[in-house]
C-alpha atoms as a PDB file:
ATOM      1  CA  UNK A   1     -34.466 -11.372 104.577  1.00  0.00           C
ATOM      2  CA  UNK A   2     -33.908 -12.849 101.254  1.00  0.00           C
ATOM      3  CA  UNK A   3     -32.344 -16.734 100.948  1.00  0.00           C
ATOM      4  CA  UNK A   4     -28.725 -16.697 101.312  1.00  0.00           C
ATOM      5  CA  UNK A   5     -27.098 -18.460  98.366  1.00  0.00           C
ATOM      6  CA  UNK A   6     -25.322 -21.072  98.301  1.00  0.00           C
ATOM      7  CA  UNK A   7     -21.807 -20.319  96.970  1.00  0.00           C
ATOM      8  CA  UNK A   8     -21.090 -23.586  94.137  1.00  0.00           C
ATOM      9  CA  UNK A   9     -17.142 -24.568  94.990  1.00  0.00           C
ATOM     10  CA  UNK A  10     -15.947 -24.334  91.491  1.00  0.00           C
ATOM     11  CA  UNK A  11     -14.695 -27.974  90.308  1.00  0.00           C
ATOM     12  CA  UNK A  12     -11.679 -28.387  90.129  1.00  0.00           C
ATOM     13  CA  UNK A  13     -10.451 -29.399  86.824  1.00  0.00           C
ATOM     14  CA  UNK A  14      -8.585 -32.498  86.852  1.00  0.00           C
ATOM     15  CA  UNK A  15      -5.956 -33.414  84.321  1.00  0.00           C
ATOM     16  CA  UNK A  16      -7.066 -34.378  81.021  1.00  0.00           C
ATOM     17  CA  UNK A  17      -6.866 -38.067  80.356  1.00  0.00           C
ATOM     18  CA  UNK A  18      -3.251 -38.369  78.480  1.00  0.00           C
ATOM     19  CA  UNK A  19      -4.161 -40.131  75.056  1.00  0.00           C
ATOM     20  CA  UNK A  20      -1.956 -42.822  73.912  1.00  0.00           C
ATOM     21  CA  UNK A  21      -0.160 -41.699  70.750  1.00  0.00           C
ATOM     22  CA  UNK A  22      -0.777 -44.166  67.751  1.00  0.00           C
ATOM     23  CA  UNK A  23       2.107 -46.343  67.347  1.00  0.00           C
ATOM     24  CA  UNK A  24       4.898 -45.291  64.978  1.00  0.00           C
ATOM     25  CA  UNK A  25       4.728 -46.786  61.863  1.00  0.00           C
ATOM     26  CA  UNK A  26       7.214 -47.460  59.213  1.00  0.00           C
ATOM     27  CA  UNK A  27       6.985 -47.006  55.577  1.00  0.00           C
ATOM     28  CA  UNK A  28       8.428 -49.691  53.593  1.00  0.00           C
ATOM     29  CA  UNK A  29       9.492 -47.465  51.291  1.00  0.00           C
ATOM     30  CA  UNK A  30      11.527 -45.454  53.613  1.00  0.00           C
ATOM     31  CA  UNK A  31      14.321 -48.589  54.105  1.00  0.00           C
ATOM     32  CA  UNK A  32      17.525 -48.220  53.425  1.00  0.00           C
ATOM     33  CA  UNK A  33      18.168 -49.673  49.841  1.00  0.00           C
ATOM     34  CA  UNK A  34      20.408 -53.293  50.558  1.00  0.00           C
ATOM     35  CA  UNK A  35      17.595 -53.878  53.199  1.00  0.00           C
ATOM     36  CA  UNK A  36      14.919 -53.887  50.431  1.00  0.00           C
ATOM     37  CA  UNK A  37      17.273 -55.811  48.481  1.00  0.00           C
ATOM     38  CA  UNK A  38      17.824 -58.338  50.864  1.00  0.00           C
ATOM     39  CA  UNK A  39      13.535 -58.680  51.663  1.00  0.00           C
ATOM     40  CA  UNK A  40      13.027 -58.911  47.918  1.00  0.00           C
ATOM     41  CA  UNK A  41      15.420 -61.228  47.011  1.00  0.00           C
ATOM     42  CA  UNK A  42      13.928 -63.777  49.306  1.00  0.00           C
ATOM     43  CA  UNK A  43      10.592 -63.579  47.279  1.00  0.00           C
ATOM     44  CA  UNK A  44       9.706 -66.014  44.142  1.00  0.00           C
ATOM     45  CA  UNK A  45      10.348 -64.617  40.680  1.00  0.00           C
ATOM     46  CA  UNK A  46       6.871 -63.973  40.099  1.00  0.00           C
ATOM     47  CA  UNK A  47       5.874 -62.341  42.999  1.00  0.00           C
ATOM     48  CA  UNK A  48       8.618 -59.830  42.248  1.00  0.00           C
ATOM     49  CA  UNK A  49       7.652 -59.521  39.043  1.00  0.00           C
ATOM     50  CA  UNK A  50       3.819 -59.510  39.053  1.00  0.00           C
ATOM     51  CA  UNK A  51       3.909 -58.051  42.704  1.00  0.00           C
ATOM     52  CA  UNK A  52       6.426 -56.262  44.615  1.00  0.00           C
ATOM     53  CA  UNK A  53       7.770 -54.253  41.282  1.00  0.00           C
ATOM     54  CA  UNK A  54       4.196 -52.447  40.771  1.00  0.00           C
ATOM     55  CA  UNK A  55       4.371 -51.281  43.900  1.00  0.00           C
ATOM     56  CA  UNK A  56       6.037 -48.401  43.171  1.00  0.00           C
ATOM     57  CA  UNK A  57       9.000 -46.775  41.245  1.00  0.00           C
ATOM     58  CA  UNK A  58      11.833 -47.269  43.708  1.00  0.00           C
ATOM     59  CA  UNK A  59      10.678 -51.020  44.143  1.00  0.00           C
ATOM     60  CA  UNK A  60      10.638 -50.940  40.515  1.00  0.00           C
ATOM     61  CA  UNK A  61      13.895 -50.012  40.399  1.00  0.00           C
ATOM     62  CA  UNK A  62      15.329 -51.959  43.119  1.00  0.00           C
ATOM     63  CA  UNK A  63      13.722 -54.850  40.955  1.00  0.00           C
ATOM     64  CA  UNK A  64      15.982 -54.324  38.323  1.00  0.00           C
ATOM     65  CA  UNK A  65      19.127 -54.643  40.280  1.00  0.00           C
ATOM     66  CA  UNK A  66      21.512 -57.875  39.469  1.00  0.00           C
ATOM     67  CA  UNK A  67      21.806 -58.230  43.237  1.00  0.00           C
ATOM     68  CA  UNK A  68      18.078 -59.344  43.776  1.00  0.00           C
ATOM     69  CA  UNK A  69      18.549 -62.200  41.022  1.00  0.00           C
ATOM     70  CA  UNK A  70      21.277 -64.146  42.272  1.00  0.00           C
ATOM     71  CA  UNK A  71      18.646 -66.816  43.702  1.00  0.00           C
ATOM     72  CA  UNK A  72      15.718 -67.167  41.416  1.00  0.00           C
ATOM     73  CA  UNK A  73      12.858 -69.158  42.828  1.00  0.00           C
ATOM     74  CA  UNK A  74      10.771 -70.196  40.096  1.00  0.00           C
ATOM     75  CA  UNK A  75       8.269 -72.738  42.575  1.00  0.00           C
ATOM     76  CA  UNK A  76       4.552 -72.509  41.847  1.00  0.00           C
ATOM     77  CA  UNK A  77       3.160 -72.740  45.423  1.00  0.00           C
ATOM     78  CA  UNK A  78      -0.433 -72.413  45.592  1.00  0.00           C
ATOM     79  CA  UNK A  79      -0.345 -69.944  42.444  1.00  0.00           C
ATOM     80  CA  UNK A  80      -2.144 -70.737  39.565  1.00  0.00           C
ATOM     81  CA  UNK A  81       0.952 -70.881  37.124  1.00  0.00           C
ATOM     82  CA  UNK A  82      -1.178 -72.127  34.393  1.00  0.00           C
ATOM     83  CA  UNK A  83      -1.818 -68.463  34.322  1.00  0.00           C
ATOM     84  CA  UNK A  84       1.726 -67.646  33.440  1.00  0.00           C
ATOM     85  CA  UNK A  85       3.904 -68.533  31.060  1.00  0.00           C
ATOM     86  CA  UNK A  86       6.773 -69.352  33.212  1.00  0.00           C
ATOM     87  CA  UNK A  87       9.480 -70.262  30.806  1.00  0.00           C
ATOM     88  CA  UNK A  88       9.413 -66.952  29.511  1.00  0.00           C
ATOM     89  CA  UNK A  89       9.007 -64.915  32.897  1.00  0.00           C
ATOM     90  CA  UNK A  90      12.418 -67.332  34.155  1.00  0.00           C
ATOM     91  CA  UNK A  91      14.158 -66.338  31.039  1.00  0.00           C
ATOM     92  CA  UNK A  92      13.141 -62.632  31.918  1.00  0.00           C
ATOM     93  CA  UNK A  93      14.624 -63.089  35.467  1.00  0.00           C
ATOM     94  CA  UNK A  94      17.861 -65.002  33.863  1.00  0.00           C
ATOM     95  CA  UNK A  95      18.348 -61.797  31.661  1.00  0.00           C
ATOM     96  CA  UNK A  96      17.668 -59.338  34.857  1.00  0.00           C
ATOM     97  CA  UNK A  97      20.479 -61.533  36.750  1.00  0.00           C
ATOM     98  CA  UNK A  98      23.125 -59.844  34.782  1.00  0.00           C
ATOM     99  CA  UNK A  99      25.422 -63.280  34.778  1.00  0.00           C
ATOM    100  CA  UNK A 100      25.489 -63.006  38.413  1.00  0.00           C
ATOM    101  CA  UNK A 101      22.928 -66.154  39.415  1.00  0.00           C
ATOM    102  CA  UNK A 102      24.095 -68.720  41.296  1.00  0.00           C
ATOM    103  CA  UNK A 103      21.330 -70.296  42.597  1.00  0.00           C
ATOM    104  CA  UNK A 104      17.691 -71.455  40.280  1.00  0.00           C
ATOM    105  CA  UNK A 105      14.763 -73.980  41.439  1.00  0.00           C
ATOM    106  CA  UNK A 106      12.717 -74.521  38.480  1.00  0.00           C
ATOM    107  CA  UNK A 107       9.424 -76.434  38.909  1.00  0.00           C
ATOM    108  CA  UNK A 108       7.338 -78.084  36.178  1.00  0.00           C
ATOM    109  CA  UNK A 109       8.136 -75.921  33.483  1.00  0.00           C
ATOM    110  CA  UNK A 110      11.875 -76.598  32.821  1.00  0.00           C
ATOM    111  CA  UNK A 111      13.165 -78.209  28.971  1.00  0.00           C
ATOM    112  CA  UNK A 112      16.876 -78.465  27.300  1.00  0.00           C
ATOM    113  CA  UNK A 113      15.686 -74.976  25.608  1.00  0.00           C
ATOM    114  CA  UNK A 114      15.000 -73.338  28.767  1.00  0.00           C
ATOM    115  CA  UNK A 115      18.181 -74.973  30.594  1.00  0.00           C
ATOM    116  CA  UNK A 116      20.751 -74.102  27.941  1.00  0.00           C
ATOM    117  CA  UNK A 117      19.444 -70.565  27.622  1.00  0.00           C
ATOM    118  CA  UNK A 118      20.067 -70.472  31.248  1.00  0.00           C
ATOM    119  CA  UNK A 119      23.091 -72.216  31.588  1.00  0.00           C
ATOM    120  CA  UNK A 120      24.480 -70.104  28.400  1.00  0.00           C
ATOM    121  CA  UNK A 121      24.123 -66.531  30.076  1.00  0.00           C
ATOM    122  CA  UNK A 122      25.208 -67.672  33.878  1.00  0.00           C
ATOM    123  CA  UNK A 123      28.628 -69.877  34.115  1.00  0.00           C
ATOM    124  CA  UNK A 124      28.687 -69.394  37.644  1.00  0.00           C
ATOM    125  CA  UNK A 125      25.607 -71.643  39.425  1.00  0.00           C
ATOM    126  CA  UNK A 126      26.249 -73.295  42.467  1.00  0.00           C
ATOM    127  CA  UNK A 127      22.790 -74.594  43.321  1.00  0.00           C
ATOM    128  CA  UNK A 128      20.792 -76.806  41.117  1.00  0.00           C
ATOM    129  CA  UNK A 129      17.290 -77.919  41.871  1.00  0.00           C
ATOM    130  CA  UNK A 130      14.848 -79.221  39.238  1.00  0.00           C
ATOM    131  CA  UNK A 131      11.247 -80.674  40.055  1.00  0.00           C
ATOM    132  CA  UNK A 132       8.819 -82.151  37.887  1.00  0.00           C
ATOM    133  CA  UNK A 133      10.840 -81.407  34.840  1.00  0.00           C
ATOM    134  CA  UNK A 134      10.776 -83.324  31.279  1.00  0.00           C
ATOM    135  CA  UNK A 135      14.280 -83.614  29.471  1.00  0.00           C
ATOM    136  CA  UNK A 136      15.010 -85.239  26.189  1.00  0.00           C
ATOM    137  CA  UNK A 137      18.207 -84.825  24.185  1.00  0.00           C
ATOM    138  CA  UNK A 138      20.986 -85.957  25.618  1.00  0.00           C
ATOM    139  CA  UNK A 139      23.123 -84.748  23.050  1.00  0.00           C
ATOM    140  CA  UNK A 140      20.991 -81.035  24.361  1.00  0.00           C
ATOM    141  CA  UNK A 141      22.587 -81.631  28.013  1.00  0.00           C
ATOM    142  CA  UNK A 142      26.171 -82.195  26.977  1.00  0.00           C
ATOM    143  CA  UNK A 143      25.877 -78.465  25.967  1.00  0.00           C
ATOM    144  CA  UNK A 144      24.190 -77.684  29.503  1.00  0.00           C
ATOM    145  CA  UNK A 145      26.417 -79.663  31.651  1.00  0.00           C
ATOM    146  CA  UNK A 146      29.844 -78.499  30.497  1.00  0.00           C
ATOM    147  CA  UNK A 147      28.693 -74.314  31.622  1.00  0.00           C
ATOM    148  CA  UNK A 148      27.921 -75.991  35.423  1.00  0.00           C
ATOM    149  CA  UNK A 149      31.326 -76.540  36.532  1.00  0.00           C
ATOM    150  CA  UNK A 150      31.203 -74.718  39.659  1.00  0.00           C
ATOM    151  CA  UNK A 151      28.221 -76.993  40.884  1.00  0.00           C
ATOM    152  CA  UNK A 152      28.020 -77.759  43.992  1.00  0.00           C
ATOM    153  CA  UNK A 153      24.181 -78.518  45.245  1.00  0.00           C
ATOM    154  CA  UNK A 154      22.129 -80.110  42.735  1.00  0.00           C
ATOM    155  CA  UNK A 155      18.595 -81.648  43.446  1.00  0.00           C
ATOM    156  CA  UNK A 156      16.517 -83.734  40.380  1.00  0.00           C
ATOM    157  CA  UNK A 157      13.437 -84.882  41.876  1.00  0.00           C
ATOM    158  CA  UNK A 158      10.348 -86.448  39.957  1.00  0.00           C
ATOM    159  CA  UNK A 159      12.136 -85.926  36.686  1.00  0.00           C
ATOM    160  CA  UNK A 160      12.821 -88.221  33.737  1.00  0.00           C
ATOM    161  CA  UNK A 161      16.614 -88.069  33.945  1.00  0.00           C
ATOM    162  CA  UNK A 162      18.578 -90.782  32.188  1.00  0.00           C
ATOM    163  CA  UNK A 163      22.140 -92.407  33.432  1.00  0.00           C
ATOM    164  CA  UNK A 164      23.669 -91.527  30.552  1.00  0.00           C
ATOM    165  CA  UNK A 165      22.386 -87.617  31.618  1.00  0.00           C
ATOM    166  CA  UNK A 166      23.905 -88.108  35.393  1.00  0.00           C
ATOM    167  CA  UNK A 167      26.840 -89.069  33.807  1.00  0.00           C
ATOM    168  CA  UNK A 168      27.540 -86.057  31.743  1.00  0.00           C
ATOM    169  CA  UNK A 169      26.521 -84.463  34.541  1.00  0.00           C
ATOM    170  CA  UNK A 170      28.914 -85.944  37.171  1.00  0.00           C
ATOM    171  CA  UNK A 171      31.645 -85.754  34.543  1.00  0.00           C
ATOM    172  CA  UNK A 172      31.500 -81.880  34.135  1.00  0.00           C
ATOM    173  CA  UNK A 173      30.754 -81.064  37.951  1.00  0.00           C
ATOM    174  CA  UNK A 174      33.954 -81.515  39.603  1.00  0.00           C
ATOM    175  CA  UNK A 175      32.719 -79.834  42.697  1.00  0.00           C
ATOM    176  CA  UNK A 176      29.197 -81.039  43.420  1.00  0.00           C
ATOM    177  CA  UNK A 177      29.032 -81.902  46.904  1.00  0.00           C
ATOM    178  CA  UNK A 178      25.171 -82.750  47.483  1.00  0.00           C
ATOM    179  CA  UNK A 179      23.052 -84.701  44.842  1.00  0.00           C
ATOM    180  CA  UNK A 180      19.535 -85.747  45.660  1.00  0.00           C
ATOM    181  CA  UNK A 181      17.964 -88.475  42.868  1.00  0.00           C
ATOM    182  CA  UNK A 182      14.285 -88.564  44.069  1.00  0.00           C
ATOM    183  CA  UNK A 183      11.389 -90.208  42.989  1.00  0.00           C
ATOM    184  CA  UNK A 184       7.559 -90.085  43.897  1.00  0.00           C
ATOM    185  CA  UNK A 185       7.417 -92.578  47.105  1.00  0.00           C
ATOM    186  CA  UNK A 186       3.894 -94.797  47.207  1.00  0.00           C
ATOM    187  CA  UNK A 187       2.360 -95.437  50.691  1.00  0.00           C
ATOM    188  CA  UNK A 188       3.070 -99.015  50.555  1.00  0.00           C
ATOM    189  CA  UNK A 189       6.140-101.007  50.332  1.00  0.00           C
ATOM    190  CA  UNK A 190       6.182-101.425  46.608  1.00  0.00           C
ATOM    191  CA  UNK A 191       8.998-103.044  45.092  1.00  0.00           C
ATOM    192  CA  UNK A 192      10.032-101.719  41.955  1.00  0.00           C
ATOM    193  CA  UNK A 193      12.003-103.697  38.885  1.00  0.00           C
ATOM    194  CA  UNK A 194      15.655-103.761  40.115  1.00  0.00           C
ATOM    195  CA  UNK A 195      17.830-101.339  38.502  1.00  0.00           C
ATOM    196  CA  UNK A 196      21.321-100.209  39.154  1.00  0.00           C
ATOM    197  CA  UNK A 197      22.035 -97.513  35.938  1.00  0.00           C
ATOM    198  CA  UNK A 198      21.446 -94.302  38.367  1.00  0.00           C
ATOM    199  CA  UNK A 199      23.819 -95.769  40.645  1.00  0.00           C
ATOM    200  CA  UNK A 200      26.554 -96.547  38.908  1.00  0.00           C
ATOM    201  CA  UNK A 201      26.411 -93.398  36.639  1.00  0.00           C
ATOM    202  CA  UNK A 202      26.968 -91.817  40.413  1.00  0.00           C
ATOM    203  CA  UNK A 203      29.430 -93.927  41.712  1.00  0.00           C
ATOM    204  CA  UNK A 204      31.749 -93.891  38.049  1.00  0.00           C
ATOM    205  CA  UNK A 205      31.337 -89.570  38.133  1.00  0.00           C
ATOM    206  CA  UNK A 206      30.529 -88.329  41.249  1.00  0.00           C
ATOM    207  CA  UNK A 207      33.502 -89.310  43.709  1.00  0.00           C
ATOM    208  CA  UNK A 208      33.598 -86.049  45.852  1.00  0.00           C
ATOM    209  CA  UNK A 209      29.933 -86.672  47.068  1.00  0.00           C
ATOM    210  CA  UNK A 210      29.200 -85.690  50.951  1.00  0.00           C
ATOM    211  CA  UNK A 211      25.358 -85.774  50.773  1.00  0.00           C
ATOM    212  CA  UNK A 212      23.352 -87.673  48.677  1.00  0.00           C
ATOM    213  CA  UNK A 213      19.528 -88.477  48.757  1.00  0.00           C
ATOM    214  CA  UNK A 214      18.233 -91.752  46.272  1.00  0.00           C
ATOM    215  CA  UNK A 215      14.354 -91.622  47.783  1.00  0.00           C
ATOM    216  CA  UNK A 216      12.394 -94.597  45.873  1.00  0.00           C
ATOM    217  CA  UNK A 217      15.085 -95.632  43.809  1.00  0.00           C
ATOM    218  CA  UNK A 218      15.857 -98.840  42.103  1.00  0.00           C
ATOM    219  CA  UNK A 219      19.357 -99.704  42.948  1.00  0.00           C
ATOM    220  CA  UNK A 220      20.340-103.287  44.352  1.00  0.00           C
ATOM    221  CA  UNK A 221      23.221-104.066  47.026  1.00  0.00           C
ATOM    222  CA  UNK A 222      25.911-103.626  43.421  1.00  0.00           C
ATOM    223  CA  UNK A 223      24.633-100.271  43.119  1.00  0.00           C
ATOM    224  CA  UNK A 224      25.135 -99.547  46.682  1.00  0.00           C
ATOM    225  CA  UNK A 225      28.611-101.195  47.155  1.00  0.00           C
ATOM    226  CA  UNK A 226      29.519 -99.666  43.894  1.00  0.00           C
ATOM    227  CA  UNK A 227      28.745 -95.811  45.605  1.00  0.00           C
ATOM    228  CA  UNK A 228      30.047 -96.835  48.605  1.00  0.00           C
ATOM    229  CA  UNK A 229      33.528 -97.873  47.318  1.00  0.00           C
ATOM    230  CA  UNK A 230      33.656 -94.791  44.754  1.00  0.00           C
ATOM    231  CA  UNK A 231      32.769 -92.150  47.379  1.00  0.00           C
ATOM    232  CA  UNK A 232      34.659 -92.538  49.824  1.00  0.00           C
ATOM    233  CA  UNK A 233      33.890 -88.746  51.328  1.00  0.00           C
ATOM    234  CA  UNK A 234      30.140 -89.596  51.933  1.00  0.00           C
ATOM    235  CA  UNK A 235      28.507 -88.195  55.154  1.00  0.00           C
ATOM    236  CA  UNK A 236      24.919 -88.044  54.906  1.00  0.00           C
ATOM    237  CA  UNK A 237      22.832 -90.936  52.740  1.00  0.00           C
ATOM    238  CA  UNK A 238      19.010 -91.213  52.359  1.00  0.00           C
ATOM    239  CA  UNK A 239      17.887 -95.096  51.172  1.00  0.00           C
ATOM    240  CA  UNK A 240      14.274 -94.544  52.311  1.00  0.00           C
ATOM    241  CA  UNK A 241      11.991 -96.684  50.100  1.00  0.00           C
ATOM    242  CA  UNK A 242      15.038 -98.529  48.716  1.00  0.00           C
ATOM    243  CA  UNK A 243      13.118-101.426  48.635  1.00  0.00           C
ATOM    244  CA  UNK A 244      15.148-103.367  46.584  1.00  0.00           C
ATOM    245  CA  UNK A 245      18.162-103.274  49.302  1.00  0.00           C
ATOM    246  CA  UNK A 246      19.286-105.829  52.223  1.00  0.00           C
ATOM    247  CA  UNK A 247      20.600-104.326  54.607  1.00  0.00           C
ATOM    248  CA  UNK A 248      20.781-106.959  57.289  1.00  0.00           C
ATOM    249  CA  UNK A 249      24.271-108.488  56.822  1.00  0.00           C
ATOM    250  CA  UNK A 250      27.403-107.238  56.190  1.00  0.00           C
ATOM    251  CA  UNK A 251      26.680-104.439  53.668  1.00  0.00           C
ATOM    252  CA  UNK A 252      24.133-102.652  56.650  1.00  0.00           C
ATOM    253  CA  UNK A 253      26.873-102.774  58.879  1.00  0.00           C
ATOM    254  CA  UNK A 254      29.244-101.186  56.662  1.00  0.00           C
ATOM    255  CA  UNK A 255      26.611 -98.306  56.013  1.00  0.00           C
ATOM    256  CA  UNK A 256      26.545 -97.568  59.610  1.00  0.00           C
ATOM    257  CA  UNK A 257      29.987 -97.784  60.180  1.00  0.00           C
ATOM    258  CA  UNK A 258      30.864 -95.212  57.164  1.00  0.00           C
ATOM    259  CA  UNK A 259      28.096 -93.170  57.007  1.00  0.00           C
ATOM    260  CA  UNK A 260      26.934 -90.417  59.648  1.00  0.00           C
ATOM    261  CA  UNK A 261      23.746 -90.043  58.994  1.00  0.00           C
ATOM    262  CA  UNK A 262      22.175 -92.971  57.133  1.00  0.00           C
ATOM    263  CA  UNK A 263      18.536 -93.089  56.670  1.00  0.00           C
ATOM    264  CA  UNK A 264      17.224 -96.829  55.822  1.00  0.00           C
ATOM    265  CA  UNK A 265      14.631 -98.270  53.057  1.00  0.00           C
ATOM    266  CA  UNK A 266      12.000 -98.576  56.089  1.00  0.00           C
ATOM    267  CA  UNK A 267      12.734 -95.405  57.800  1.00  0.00           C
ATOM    268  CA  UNK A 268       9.469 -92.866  57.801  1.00  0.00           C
ATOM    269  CA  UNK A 269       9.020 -90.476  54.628  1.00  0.00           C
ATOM    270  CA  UNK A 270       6.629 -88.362  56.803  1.00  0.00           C
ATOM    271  CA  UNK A 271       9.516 -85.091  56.404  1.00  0.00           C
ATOM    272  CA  UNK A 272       9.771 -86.146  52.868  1.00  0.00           C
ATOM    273  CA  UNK A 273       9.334 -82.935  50.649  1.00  0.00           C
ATOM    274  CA  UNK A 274       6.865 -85.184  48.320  1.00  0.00           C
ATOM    275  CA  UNK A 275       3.609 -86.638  48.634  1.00  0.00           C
ATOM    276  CA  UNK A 276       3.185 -90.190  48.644  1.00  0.00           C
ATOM    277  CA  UNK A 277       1.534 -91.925  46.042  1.00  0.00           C
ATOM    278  CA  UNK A 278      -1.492 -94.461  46.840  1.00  0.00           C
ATOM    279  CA  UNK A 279      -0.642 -96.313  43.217  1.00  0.00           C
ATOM    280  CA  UNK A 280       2.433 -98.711  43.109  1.00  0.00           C
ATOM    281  CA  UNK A 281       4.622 -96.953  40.857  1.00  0.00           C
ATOM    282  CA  UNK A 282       8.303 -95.968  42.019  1.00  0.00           C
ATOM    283  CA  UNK A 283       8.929 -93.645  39.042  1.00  0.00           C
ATOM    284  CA  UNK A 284       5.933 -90.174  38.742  1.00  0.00           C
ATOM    285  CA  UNK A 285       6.776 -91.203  34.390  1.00  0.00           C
ATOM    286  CA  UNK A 286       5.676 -94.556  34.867  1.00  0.00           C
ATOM    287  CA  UNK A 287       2.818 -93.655  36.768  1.00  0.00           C
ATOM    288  CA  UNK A 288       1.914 -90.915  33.729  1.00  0.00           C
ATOM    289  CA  UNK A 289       2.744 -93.489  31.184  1.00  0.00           C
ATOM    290  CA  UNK A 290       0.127 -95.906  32.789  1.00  0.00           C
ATOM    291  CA  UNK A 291      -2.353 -93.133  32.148  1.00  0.00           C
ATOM    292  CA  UNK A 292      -1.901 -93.896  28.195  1.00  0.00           C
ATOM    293  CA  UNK A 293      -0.124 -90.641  27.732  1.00  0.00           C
ATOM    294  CA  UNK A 294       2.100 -90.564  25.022  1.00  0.00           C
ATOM    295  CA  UNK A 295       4.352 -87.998  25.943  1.00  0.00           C
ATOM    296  CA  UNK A 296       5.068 -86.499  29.755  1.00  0.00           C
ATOM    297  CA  UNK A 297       4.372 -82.988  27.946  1.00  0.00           C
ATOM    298  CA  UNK A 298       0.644 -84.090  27.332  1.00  0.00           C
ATOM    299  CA  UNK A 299      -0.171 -84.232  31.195  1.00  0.00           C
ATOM    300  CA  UNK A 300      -2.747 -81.562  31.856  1.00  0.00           C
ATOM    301  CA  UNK A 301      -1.527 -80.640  34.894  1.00  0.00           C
ATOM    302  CA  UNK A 302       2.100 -80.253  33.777  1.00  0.00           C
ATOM    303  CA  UNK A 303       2.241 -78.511  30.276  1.00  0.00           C
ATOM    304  CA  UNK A 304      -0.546 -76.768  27.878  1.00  0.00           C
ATOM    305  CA  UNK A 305      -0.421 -73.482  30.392  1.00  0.00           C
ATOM    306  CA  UNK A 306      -2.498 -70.686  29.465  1.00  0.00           C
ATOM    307  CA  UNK A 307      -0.093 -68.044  28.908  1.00  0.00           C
ATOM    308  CA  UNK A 308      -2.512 -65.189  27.886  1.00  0.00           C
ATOM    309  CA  UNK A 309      -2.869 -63.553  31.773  1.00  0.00           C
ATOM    310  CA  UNK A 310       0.939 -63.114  31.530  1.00  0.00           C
ATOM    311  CA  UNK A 311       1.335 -61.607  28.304  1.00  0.00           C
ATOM    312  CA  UNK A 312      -1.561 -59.460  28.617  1.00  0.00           C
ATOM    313  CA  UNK A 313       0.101 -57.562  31.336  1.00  0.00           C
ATOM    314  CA  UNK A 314       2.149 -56.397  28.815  1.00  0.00           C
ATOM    315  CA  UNK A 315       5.461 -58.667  29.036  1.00  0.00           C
ATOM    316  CA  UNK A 316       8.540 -58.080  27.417  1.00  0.00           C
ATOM    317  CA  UNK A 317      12.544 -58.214  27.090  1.00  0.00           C
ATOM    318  CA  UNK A 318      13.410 -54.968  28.068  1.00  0.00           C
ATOM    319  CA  UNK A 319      11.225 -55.275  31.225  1.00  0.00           C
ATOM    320  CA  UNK A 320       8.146 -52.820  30.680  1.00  0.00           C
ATOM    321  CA  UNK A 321       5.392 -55.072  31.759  1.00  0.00           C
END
């Protein structure tokens, strides 16, 4: 008799393992039009224009619309803007805004030219902020400052800005509401020459005031009284590294009893947008000055850009880069 065989059960075939479908993903490109607006318009001018409007027609497009250049954020950040040239690329972004800006930060590379061009193609700015910037014609700013009547927010840090400039200013901004005066704080109590001519140009122009900042300035106790009698509508005032004020007597008290939020000479600068300076120098100018240079505009790091990168990418008015 021959060996039985053994009958193999089949295997049952279990299942197959379910595979876990790649997760959806979006294309950018497939948003709805006012969301790309509203994602693009919270980028800096030149990363819309040397970025986000290569990317591809539509963005292109998009970039083009008036909507996206109601802010225009012309910080450097880490870039390297000596790359750029950044007074034309702002003026490009000006044009693109259609009239319809209302709110510019300009860092480093801002002048009279560049503000009156601005100022003479968009009457409507609310919002105001200029950082490291060199200014010198008064005569210039009377021009500028009577197309910003609808003001409201203005910030001038680490500029040379004379009184005689606040007070045009102040005279042709009936509605500005928050002014910040800033200067480059040192990391020591350094006690700069006393000098009330910023304050008073505030406190004779600037009456409807809720919010002002003076970081590092000069002003005395007059200076002080003098703002604190004109604007009567104050909220919000920053005196850190105001170390020409005493505030122990009467005039302290009246601060704290009239002011919400009052921030004192001695207070800490450590949320101060600015670095502190290890040299004793209240004012970035004087510091530059000390340096032998002539002339703000012959500081390296602020002015002698190379502009070639930019224009090589084929720049120009009508927007073809």
């Amino acid at each position: 008799m021959g060996k039985k065989r053994n009958k193999k059960t089949p295997r049952s075939k279990g299942k197959p393992k379910s595979r876990t479908p790649p997760p959806e993903t979006r294309n950018w490109l497939d948003l709805p039009r006012d969301v790309t607006v509203s994602i693009l318009s919270r980028l800096r001018a030149i990363d819309v224009l040397e970025s986000a409007q290569k990317v591809c027609m539509g963005w292109r497009n998009i970039c083009k619309d008036p909507l996206i250049w109601r802010t225009v954020d012309m910080s450097n950040g880490d870039c390297d803007f000596g790359a750029y040239d950044l007074d034309k690329m702002c003026r490009h972004a000006v044009d693109r805004s259609c009239g319809n800006l209302v709110d510019i930060n300009i860092e480093h590379n801002c002048t009279d030219d560049l503000l009156k061009y601005i100022t003479d193609r968009c009457g409507g700015i609310r919002r105001l902020r200029l950082v490291y910037c060199y200014f010198t014609s008064v005569g210039r700013f009377y021009e500028v400052a009577s197309r910003l009547a609808l003001l409201e927010e203005l910030n001038i840090s680490l500029c040379r800005f004379s009184p005689e400039s606040l007070q045009v200013l102040g005279s042709s901004c009936p509605l500005l509401r928050s002014f910040k005066l800033n200067h480059r704080c040192t990391s020591s109590n350094f006690v700069a020459g006393e000098n009330d001519g910023e304050a008073l140009a505030i406190a004779g122009t600037m009456h409807g005031l809720r919010h002002l900042q003076l970081v590092q300035n000069q002003l005395t106790n007059d200076g002080l009284r003098e703002i604190l009698d004109s604007c009567p509508h104050l909220e919000s005032l920053d005196l850190r590294h105001c170390f020409n004020l005493n505030l122990e007597g009467d005039l302290g008290k009246r601060c704290a009893e009239q002011i919400k939020q009052l921030r004192l000479p001695n207070d800490s600068i450590d949320d101060y947008e600015f670095p502190a300076t290890p040299y004793g120098f209240a004012n970035f100018w004087e510091y530059i000055g000390s340096n032998d240079c002539e002339d703000p505009n012959s500081y390296d790091d602020l002015n002698d850009y190379a502009y070639e990168a930019y224009n090589d990418r084929g720049f120009s008015d009508d927007s073809d880069f």
